[in-house]
N, C-alpha and C. Protein backbone atom coordinates (compact mmCIF):
# COMPACT_ATOMS: atom_id res chain seq x y z
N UNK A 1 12.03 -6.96 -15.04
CA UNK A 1 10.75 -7.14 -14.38
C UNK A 1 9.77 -6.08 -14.87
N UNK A 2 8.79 -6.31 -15.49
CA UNK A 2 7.23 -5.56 -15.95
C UNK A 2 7.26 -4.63 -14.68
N UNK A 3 6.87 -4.76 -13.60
CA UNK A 3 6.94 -3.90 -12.54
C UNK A 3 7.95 -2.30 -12.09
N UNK A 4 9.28 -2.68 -12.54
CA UNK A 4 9.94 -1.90 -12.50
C UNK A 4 10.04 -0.48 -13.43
N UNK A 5 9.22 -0.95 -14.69
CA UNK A 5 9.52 0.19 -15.96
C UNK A 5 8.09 0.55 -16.08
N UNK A 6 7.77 2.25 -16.55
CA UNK A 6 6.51 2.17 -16.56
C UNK A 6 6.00 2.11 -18.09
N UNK A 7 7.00 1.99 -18.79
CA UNK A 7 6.41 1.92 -20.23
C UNK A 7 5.67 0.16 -20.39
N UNK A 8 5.62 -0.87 -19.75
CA UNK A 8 4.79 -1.44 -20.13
C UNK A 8 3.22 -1.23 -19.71
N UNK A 9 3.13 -0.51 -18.89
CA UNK A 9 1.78 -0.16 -18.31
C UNK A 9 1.45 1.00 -19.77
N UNK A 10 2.48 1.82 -20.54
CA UNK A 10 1.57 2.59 -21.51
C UNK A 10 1.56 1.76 -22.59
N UNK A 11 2.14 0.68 -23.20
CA UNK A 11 1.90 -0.14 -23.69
C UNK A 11 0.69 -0.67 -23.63
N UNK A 12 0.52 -1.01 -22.38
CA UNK A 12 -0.81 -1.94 -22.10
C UNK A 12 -2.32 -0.80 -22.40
N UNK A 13 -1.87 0.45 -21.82
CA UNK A 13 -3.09 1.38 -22.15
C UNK A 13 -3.41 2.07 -23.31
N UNK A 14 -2.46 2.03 -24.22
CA UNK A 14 -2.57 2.63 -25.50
C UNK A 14 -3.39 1.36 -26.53
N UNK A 15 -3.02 0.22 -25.90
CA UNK A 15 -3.79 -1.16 -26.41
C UNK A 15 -5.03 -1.31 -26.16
N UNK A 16 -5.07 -0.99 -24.87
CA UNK A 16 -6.56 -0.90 -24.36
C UNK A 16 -7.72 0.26 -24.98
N UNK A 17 -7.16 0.98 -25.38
CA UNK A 17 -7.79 2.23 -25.68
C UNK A 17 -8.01 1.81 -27.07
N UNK A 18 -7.14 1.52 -28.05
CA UNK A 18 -6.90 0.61 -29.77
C UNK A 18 -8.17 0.06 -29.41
N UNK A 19 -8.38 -1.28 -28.68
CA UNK A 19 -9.10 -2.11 -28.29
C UNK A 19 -10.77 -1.77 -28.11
N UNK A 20 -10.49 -0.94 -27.43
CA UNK A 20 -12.09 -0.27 -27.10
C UNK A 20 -12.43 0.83 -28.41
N UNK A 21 -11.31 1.53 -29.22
CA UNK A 21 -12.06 2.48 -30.41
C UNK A 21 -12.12 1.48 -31.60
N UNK A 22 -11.06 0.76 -31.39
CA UNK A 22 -11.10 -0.42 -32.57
C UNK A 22 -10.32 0.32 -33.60
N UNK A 23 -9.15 1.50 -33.47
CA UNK A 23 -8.61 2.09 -34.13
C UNK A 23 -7.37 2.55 -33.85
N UNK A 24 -6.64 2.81 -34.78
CA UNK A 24 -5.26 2.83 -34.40
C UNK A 24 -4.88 4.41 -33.49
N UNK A 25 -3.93 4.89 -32.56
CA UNK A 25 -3.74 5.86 -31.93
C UNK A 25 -2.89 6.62 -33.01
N UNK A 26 -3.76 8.01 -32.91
CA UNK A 26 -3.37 8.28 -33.80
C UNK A 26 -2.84 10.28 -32.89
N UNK A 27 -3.29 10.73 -32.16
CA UNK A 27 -3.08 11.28 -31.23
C UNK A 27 -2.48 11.08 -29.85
N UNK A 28 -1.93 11.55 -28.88
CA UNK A 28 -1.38 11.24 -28.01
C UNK A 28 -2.10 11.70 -26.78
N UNK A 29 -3.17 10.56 -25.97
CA UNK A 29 -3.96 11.64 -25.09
C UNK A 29 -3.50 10.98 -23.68
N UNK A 30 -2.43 10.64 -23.42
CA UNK A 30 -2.04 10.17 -22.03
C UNK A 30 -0.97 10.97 -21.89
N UNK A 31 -0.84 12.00 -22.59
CA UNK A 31 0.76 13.06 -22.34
C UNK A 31 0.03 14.53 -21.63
N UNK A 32 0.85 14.77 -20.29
CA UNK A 32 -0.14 16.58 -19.52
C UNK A 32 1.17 17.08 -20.19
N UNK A 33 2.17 17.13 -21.01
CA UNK A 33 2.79 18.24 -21.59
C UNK A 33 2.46 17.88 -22.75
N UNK A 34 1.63 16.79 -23.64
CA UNK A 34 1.90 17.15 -25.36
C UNK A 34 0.42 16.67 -25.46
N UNK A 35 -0.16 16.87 -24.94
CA UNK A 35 -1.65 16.22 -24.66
C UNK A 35 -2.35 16.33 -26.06
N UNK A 36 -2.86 15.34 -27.23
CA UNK A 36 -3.27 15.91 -29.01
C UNK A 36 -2.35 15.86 -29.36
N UNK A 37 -1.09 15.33 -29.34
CA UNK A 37 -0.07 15.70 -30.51
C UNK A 37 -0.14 14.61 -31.19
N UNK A 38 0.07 14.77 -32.61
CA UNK A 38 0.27 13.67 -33.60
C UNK A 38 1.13 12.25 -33.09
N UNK A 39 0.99 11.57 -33.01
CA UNK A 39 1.93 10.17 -32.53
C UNK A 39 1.96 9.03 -34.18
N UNK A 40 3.30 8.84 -34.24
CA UNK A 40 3.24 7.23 -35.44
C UNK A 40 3.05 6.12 -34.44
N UNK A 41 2.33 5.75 -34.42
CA UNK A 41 1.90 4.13 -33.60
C UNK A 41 2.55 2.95 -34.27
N UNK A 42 4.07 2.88 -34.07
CA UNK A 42 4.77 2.25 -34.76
C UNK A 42 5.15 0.57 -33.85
N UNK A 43 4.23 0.99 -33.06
CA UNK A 43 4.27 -0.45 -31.92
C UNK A 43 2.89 -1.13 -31.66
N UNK A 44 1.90 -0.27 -32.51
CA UNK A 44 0.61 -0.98 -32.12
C UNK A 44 -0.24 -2.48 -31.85
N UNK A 45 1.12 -3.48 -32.67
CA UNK A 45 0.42 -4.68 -32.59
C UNK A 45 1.09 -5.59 -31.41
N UNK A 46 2.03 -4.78 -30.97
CA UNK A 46 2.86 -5.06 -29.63
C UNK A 46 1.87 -4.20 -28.95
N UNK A 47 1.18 -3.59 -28.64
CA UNK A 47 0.35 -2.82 -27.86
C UNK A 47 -0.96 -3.41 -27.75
N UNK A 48 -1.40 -3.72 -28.81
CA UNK A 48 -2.47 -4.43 -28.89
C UNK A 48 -2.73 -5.77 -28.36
N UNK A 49 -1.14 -6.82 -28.51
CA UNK A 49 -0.74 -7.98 -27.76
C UNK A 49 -0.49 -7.88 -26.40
N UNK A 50 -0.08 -6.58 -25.90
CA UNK A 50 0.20 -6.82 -24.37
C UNK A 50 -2.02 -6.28 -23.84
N UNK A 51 -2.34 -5.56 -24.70
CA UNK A 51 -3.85 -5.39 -23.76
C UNK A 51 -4.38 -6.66 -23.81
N UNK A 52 -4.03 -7.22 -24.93
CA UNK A 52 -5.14 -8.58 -25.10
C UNK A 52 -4.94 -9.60 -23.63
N UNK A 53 -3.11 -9.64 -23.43
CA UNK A 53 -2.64 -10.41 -22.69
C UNK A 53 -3.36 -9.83 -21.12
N UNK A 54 -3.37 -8.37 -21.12
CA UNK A 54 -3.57 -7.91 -19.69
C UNK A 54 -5.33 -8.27 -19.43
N UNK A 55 -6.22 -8.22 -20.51
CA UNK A 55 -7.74 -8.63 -20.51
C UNK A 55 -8.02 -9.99 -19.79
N UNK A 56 -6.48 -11.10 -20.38
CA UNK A 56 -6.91 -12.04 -19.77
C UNK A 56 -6.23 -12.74 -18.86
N UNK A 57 -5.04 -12.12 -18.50
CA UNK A 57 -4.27 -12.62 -17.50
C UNK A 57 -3.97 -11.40 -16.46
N UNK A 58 -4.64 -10.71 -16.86
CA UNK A 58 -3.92 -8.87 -16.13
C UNK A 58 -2.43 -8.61 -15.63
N UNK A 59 -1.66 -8.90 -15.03
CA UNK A 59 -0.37 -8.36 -14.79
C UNK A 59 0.13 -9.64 -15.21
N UNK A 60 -0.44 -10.67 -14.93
CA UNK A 60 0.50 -12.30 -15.51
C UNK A 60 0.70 -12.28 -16.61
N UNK A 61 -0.40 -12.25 -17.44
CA UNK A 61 -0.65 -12.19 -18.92
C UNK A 61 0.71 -11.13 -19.36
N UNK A 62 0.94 -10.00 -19.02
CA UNK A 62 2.53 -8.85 -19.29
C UNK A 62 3.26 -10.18 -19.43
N UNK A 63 3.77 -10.45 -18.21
CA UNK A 63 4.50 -11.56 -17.84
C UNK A 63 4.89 -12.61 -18.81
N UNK A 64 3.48 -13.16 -19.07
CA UNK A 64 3.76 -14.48 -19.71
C UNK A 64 4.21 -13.93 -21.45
N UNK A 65 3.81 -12.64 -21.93
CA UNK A 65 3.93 -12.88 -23.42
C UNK A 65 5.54 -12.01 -23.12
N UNK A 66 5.94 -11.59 -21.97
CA UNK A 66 7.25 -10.80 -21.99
C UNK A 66 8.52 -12.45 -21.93
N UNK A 67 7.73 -13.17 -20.86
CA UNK A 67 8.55 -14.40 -20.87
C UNK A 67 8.46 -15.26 -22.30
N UNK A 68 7.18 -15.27 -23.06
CA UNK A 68 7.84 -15.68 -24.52
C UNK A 68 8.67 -15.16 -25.55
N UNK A 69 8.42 -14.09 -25.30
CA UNK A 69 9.18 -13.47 -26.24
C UNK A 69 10.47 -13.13 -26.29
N UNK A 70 11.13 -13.46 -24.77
CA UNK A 70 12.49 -13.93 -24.44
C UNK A 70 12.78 -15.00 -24.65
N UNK A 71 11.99 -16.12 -24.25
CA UNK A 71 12.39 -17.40 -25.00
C UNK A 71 12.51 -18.01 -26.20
N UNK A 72 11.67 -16.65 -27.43
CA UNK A 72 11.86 -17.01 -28.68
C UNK A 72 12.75 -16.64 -29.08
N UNK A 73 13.00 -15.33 -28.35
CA UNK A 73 14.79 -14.57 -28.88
C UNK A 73 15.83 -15.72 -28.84
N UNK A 74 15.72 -16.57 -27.42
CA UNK A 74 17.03 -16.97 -27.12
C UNK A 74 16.40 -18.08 -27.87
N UNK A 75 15.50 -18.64 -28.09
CA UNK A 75 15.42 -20.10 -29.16
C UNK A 75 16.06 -19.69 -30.62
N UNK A 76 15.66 -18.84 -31.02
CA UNK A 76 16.43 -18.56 -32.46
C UNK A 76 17.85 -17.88 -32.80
């Protein structure tokens, strides 16, 4: 369940933030112990897919691209 873990909520905000600079994260500014540290944004277009999803479905939208992407696992 999306609800239970909080890494999809930084998922969703590191997307949102991509979204609004229009650039990849390239610093880490949601950390109060590493606050500026270099980050590889090695998930960005999964980050970028869950903000898009949260813009237009907000917590459903998590939902619905978390429920496809289980159903594509288990389809293939």
């Amino acid at each position: 369940m999306v609800a239970r873990d909080g890494d999809p909520y930084r998922h969703w905000a590191v997307g949102e933030q991509m979204l609004q600079t229009r650039d990849i994260m390239r610093v880490d500014t949601f950390s109060h112990t590493r606050a500026e540290t270099p980050v590889i944004a090695s998930e960005w277009l999964a980050e970028l897919v869950f903000a898009a999803a949260g813009r237009w479905l907000d917590l459903d939208g998590l939902a619905l691209v978390a429920a496809l992407v289980i159903a594509t696992a288990l389809a293939l």
